[in-house]
Protein backbone atom coordinates (compact mmCIF):
# COMPACT_ATOMS: atom_id res chain seq x y z
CA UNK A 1 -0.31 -2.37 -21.16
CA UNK A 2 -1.53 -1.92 -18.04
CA UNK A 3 -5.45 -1.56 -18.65
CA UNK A 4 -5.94 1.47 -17.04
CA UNK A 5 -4.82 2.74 -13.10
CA UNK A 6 -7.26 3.61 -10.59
CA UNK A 7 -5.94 6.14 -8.20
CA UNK A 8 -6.45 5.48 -4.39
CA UNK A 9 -6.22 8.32 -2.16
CA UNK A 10 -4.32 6.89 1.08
CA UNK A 11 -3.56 10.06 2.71
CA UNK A 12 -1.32 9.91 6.26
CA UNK A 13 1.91 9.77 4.59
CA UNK A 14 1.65 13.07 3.29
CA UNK A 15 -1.62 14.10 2.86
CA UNK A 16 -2.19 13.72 -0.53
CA UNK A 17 -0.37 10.08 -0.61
CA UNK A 18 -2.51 8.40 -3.53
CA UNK A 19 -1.30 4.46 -4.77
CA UNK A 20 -2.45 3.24 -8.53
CA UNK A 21 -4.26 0.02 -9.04
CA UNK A 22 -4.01 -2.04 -12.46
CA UNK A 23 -7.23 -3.42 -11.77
CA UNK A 24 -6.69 -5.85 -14.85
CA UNK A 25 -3.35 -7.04 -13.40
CA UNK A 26 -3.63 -7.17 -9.91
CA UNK A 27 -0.94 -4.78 -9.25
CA UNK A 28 -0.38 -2.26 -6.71
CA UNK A 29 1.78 1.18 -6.89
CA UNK A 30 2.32 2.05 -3.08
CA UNK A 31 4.89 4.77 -3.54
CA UNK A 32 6.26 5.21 -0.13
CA UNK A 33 2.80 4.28 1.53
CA UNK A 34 4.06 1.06 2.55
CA UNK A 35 7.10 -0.53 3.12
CA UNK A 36 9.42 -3.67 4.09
CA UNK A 37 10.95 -3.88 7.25
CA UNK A 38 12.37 -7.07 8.16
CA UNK A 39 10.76 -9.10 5.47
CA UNK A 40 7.32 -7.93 6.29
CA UNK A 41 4.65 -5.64 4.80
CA UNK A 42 4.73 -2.49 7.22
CA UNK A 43 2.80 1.08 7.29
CA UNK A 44 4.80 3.98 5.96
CA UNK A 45 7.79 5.45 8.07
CA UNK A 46 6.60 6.58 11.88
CA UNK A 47 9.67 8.62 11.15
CA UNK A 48 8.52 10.28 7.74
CA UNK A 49 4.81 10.56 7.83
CA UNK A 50 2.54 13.61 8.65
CA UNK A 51 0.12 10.93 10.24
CA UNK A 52 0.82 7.70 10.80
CA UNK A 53 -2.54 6.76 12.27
CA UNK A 54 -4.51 8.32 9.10
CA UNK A 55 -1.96 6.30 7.10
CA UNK A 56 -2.60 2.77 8.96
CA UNK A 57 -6.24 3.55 8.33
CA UNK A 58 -5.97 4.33 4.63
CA UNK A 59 -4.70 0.79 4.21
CA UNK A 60 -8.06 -0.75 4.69
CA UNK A 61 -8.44 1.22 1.57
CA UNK A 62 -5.97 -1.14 -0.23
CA UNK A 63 -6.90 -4.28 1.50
CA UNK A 64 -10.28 -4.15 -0.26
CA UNK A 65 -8.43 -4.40 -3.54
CA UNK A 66 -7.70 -7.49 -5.44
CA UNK A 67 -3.96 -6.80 -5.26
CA UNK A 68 -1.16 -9.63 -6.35
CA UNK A 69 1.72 -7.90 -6.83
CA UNK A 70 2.41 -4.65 -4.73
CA UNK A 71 5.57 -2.79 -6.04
CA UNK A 72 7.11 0.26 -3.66
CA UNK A 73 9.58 3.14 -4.57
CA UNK A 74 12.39 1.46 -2.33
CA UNK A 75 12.24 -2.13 -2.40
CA UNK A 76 11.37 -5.00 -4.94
CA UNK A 77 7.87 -6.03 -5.50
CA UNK A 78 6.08 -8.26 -2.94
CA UNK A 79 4.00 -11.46 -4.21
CA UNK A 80 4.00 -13.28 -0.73
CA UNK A 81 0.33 -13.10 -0.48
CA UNK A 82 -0.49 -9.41 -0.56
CA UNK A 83 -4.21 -9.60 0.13
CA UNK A 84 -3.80 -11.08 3.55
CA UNK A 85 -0.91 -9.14 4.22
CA UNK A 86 -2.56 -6.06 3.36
CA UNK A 87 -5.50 -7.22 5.86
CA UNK A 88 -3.46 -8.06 8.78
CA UNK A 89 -2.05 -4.17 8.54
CA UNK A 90 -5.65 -2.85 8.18
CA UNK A 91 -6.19 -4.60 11.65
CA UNK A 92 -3.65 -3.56 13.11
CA UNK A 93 -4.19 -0.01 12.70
């Protein structure tokens, strides 16, 4: 259904955080590696991560990925252009 996940360690979160990619669908498990705050893509939790700078940097990780949906274990799934969202939080960290 899915063609197959890649897994994509993202450590920083916890340190073995991983996300799965359906390459073939464009889509994006994040877990709790990312999140929503205030409508807009966001790192994981300064609050609940082991390493939040390790984490900021794992996203350039998933910013090289041809992502078009991302879906998260507490919110809904974000379409609003992931790619570039997932590239301005690479920069940032």
């Amino acid at each position: 259904m899915l063609g197959g996940l890649e897994v994509v360690h993202t450590p920083g979160h916890t340190p073995g955080t991983i996300c799965l990619y359906a390459r073939a669908r464009g889509t994006l498990f994040v877990g709790d590696a990312l999140q929503v705050i205030h409508g807009q893509l966001s790192g994981p939790s300064h609050l609940f991560s082991v390493d939040r700078l390790l984490a900021l940097r794992s996203i350039a990780r998933l910013a090289a990925l041809d992502v078009g949906t991302i879906c998260f274990a507490h919110y809904g799934p974000w379409r609003r252009d992931p790619r570039a969202a997932l590239r301005v939080l690479a920069e940032s960290g």
